[in-house]
N, C-alpha and C. Protein backbone atom coordinates (compact mmCIF):
# COMPACT_ATOMS: atom_id res chain seq x y z
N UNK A 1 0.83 -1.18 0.00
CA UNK A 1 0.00 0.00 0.00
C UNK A 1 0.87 1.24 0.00
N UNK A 2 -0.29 2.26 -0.71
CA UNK A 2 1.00 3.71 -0.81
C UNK A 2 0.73 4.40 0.71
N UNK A 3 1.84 5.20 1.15
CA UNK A 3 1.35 6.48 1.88
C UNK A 3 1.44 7.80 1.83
N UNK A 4 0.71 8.50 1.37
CA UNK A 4 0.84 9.64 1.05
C UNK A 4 1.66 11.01 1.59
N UNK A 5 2.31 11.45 1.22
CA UNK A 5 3.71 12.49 2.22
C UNK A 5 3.40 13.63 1.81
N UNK A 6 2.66 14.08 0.63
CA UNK A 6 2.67 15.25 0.01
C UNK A 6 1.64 15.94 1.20
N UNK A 7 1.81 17.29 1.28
CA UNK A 7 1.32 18.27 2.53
C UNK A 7 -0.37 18.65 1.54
N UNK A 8 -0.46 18.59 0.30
CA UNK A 8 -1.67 19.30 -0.61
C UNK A 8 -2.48 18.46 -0.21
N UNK A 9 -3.63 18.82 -0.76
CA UNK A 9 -4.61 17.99 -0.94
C UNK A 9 -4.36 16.91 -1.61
N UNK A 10 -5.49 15.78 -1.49
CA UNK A 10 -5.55 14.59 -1.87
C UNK A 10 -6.50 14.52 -3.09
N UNK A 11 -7.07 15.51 -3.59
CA UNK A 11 -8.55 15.99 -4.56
C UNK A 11 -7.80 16.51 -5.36
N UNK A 12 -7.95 15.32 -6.55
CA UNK A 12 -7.75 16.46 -8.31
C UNK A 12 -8.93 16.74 -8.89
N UNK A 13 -9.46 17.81 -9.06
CA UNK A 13 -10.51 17.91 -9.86
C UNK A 13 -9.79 17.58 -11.75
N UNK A 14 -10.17 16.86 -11.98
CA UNK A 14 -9.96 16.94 -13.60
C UNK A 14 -11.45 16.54 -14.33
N UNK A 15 -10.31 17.21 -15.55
CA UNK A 15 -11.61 17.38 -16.84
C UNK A 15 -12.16 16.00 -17.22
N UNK A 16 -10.84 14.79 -17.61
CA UNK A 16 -11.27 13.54 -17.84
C UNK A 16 -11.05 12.64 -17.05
N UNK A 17 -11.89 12.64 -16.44
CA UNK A 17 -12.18 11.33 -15.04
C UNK A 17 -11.83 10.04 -15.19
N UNK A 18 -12.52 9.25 -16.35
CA UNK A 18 -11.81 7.98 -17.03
C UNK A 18 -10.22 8.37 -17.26
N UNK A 19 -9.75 9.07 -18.11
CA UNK A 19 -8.08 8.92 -17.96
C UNK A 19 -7.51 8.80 -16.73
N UNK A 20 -7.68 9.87 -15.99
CA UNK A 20 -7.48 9.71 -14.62
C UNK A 20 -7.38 8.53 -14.02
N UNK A 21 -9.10 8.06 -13.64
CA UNK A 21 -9.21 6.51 -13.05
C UNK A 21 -8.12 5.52 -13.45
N UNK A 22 -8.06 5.43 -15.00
CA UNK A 22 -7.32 4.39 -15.59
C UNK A 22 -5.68 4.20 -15.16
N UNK A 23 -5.33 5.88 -15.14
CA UNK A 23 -4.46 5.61 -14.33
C UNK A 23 -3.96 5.41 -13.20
N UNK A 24 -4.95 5.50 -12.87
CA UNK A 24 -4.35 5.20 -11.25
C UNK A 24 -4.79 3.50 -10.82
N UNK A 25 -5.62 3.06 -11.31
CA UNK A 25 -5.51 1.65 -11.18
C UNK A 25 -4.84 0.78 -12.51
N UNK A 26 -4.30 1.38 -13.08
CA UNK A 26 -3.65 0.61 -14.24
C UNK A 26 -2.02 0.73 -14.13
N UNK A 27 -1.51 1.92 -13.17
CA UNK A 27 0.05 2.48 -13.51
C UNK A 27 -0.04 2.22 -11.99
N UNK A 28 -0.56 3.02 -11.24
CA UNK A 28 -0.40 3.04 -9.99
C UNK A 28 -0.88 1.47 -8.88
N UNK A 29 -1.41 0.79 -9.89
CA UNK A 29 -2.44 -0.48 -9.29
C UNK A 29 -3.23 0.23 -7.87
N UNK A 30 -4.36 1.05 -7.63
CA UNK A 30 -4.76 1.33 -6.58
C UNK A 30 -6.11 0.96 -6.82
N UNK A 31 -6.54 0.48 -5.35
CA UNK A 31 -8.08 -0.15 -5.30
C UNK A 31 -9.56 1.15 -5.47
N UNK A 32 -10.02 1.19 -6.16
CA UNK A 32 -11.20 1.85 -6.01
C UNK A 32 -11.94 1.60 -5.12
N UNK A 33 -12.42 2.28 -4.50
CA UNK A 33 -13.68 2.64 -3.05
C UNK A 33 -14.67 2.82 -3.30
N UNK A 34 -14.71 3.64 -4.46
CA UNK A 34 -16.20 4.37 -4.89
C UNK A 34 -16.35 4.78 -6.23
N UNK A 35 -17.08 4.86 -6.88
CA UNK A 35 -16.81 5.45 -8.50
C UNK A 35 -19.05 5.71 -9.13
N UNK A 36 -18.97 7.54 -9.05
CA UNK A 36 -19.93 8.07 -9.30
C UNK A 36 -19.73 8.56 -10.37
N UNK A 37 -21.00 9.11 -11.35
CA UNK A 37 -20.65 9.93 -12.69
C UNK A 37 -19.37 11.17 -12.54
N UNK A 38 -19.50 11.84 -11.13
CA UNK A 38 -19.17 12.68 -10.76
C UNK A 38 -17.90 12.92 -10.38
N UNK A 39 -17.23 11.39 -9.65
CA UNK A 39 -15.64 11.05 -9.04
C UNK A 39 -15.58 9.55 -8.62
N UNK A 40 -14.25 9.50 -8.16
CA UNK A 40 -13.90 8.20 -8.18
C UNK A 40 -13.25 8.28 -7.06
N UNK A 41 -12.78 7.60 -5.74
CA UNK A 41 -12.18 7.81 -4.48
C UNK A 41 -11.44 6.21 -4.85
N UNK A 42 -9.86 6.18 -4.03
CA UNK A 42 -9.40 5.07 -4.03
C UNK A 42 -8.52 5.10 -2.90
N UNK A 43 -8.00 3.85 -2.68
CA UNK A 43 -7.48 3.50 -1.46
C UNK A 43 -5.63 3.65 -1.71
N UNK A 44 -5.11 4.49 -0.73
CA UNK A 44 -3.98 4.75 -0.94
C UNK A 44 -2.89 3.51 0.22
N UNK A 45 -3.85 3.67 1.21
CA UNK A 45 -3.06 2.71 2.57
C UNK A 45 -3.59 3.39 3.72
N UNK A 46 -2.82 2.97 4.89
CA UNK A 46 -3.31 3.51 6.13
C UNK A 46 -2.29 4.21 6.81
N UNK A 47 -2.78 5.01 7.48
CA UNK A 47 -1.35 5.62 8.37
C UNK A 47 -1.25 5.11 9.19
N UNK A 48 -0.13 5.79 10.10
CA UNK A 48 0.34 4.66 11.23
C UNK A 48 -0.78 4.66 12.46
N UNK A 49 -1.78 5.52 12.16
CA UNK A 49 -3.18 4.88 13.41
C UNK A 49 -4.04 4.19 12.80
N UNK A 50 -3.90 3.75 11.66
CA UNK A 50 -5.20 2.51 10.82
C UNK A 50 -5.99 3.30 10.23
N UNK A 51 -5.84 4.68 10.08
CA UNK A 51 -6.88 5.43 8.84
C UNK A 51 -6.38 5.61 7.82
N UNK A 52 -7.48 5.03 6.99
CA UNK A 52 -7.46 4.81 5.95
C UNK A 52 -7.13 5.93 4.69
N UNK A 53 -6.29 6.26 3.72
CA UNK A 53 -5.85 7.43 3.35
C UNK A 53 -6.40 7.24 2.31
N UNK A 54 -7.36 8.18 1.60
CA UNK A 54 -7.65 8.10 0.24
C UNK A 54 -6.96 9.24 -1.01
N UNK A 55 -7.11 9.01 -2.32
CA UNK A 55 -7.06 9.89 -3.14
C UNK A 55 -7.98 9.97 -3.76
N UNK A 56 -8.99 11.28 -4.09
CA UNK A 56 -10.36 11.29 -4.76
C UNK A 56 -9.79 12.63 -6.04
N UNK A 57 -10.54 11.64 -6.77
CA UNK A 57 -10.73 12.93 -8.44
C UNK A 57 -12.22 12.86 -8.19
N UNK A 58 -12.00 14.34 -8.55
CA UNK A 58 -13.41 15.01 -8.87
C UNK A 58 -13.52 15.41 -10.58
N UNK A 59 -14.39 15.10 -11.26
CA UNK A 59 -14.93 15.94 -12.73
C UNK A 59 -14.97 17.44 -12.36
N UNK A 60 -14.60 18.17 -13.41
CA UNK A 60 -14.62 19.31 -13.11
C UNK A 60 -14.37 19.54 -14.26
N UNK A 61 -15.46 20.94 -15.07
CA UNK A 61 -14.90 21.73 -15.97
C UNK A 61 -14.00 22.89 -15.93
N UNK A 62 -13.16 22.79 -14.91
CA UNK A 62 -11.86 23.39 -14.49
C UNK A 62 -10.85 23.13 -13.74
N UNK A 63 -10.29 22.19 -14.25
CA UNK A 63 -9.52 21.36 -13.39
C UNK A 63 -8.57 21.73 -12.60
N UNK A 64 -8.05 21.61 -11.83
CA UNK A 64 -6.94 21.77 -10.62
C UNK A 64 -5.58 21.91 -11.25
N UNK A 65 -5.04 22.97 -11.22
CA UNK A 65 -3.74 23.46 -12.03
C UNK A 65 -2.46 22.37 -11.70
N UNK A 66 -1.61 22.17 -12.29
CA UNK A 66 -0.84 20.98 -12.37
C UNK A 66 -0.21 21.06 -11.23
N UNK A 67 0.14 20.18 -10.60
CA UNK A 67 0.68 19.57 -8.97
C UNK A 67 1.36 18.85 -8.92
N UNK A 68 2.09 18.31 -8.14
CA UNK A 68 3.33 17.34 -7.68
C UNK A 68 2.32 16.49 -6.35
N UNK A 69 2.56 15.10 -6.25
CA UNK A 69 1.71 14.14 -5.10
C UNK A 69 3.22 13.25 -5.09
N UNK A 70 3.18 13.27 -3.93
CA UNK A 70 4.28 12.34 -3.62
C UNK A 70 3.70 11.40 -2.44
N UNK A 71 3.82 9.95 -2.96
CA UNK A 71 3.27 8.48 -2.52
C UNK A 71 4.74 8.03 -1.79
N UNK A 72 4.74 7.18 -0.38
CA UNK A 72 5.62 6.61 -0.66
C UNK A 72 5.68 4.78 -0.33
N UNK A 73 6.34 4.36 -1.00
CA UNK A 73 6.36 2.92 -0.79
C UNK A 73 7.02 2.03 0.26
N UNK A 74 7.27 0.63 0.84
CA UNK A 74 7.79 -0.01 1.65
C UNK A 74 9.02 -0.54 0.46
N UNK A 75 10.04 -1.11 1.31
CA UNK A 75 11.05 -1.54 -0.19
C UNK A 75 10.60 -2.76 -0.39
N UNK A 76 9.69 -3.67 0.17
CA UNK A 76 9.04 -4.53 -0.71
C UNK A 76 8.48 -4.50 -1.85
N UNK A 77 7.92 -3.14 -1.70
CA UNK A 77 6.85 -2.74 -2.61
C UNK A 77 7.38 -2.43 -3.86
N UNK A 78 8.36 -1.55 -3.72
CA UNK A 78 9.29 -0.90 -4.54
C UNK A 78 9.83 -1.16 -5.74
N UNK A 79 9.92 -2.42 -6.38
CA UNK A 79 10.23 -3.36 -7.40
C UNK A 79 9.09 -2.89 -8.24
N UNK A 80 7.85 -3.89 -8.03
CA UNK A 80 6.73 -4.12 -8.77
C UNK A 80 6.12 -2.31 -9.10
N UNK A 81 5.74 -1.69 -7.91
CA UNK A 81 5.78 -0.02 -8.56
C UNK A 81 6.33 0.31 -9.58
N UNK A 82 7.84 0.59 -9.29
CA UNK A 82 9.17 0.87 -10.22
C UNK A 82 8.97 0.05 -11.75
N UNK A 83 8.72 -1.23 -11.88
CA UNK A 83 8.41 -1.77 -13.01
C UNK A 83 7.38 -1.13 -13.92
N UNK A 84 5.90 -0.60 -13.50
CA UNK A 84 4.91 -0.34 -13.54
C UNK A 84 5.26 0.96 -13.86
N UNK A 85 5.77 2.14 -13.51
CA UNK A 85 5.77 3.47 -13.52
C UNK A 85 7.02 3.90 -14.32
N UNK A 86 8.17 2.94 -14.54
CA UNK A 86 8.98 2.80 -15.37
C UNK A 86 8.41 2.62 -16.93
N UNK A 87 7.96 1.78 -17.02
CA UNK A 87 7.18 1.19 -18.30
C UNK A 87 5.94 2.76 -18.55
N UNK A 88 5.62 3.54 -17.75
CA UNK A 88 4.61 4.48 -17.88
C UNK A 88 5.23 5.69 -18.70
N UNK A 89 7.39 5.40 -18.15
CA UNK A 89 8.06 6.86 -18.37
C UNK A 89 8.04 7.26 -17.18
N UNK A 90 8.23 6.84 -16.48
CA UNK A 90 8.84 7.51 -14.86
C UNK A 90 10.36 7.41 -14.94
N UNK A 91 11.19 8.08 -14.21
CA UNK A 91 12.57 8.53 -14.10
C UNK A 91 12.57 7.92 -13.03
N UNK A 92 14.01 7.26 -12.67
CA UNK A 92 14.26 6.46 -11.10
C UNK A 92 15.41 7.24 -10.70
N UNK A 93 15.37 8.27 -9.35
CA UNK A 93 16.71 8.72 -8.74
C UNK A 93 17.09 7.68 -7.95
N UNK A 94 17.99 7.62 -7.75
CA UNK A 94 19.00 6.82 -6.14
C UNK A 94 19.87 7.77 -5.77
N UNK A 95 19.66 7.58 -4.60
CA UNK A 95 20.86 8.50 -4.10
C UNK A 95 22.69 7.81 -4.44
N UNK A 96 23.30 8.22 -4.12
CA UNK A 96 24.60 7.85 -4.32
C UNK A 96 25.53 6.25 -3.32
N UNK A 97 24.44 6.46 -2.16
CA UNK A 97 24.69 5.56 -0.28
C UNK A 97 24.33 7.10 0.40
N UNK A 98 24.32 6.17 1.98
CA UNK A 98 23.98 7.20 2.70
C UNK A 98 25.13 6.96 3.44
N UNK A 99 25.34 8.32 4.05
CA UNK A 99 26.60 8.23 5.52
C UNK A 99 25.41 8.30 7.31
N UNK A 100 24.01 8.10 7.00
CA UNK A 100 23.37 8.19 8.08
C UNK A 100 22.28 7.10 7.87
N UNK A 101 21.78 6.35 8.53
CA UNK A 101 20.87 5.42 8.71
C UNK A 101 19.61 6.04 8.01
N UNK A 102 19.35 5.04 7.31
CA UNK A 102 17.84 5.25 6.73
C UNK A 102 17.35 6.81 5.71
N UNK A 103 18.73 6.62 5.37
CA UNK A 103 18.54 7.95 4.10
C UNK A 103 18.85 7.85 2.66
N UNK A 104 18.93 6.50 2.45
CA UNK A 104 19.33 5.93 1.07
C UNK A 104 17.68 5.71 -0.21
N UNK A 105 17.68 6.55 -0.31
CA UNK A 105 16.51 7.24 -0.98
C UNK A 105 16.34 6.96 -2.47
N UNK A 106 15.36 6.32 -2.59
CA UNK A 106 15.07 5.78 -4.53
C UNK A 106 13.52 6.92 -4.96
N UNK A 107 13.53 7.44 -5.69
CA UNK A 107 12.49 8.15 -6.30
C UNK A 107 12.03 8.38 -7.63
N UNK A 108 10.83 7.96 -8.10
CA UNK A 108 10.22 7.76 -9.23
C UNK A 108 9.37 8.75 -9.66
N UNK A 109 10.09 9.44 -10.63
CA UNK A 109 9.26 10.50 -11.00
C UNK A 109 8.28 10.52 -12.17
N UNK A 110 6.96 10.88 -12.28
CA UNK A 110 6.47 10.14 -13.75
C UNK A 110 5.29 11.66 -13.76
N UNK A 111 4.83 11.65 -15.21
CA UNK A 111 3.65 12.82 -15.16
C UNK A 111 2.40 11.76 -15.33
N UNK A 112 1.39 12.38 -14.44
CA UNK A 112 0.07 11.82 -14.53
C UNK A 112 -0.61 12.78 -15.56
N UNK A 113 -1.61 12.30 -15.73
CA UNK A 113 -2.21 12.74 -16.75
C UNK A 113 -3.24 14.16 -16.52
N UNK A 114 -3.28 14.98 -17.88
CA UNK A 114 -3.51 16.43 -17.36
C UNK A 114 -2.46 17.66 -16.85
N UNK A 115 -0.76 16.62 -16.81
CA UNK A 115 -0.09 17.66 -16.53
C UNK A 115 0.73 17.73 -15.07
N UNK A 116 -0.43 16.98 -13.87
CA UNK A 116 0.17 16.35 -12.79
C UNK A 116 1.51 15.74 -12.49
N UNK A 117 2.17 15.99 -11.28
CA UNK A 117 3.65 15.13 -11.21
C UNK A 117 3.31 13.92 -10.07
N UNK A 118 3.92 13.36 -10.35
CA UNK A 118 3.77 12.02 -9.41
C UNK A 118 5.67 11.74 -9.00
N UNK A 119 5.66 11.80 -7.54
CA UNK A 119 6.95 10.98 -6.88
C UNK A 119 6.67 10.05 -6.41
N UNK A 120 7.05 8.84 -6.40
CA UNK A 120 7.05 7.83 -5.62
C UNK A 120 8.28 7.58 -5.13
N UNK A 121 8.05 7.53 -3.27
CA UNK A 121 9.59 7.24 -2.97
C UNK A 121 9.49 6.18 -1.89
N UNK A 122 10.94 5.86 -1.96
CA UNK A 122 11.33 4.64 -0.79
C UNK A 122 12.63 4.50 -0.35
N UNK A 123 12.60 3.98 1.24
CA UNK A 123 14.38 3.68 1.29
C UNK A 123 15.39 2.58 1.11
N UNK A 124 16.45 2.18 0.75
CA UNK A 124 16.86 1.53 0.01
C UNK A 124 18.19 0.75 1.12
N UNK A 125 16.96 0.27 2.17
CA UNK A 125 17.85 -0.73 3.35
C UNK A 125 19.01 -0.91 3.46
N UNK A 126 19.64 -1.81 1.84
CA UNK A 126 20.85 -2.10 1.95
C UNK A 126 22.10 -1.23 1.22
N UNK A 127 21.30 0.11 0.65
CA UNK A 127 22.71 1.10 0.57
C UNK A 127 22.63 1.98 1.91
N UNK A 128 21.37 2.36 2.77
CA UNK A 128 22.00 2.51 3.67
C UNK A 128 23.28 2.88 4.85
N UNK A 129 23.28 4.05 6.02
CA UNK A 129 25.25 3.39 6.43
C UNK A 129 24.07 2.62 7.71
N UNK A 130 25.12 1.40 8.53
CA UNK A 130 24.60 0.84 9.34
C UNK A 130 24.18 1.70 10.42
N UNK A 131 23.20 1.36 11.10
CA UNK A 131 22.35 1.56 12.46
C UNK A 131 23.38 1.91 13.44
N UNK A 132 24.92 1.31 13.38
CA UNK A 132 25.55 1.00 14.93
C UNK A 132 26.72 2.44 14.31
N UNK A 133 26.34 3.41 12.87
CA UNK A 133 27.37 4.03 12.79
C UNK A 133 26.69 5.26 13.52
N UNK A 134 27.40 6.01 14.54
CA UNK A 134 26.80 7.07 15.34
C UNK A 134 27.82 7.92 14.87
N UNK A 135 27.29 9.19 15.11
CA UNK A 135 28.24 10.77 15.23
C UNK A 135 28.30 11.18 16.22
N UNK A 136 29.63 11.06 17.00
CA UNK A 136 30.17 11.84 18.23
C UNK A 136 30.78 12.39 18.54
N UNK A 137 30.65 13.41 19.04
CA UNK A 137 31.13 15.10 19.80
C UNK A 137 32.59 13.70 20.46
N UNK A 138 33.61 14.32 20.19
CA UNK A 138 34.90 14.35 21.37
C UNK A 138 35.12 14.96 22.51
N UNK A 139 35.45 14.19 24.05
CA UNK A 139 35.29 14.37 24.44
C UNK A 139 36.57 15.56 25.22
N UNK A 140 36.06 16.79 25.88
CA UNK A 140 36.85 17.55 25.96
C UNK A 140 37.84 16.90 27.27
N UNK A 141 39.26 17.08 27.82
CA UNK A 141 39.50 16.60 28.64
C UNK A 141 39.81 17.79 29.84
N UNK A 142 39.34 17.35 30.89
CA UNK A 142 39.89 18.85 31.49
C UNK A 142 40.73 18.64 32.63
């Protein structure tokens, strides 16, 4: 499941609702919740208290000016996404390694449709620096 990091809203109003939908359960594989003439709501994942996070498109004959949504993934997940959003024309960053625990960062950048940006990110366990590497002040002697 995704979790959503981006601070915006979760509501695109767009013009074509079917393109939209299609992509997001066809590129993004996400479950639909609901689907009216009007919008479509789908299931993104849960946060860390069990609520449930959605993303809803709305129809609109004025759609929501182009945006950046950034999803992010588990590194399980991360493969099968990356395959999927690769094949769409998504760009894959990696960072270089990290010199600090849990900052080894993979990101998939792709345009959704209408103009939208899509990141998908995750961390990348084994470039990683280990857990047991700490940064410490020396100690003064007096």
């Amino acid at each position: 499941m995704m979790q959503r990091l981006s601070l915006d809203k979760a509501v695109f109003e767009v013009r074509d609702l079917d393109a939209m939908q299609r992509f997001c359960q066809e590129v993004l594989n996400l479950v639909l919740l609901l689907r009216t003439p009007r919008g479509a709501t789908f299931e993104l994942g849960a946060d860390e208290y069990g609520h449930t996070q959605v993303l809803m498109l709305l129809a609109a004959e004025r759609p929501s000016p182009p945006r950046r949504m950034t999803l992010e993934v588990t590194d399980e997940e991360f493969p099968g996404v990356c395959e999927r959003l690769r094949r769409h024309g998504a760009t894959l960053f990696e960072s270089e390694g990290s010199s600090a625990p849990g900052c080894a960062w993979r990101v998939l950048h792709c345009e959704m449709p209408e103009g939208h940006h899509l990141q998908v990110i995750s961390i990348d366990p084994r470039r990683c620096a280990p857990a047991s590497l700490q940064l410490t002040t020396p100690h003064r002697q007096a």
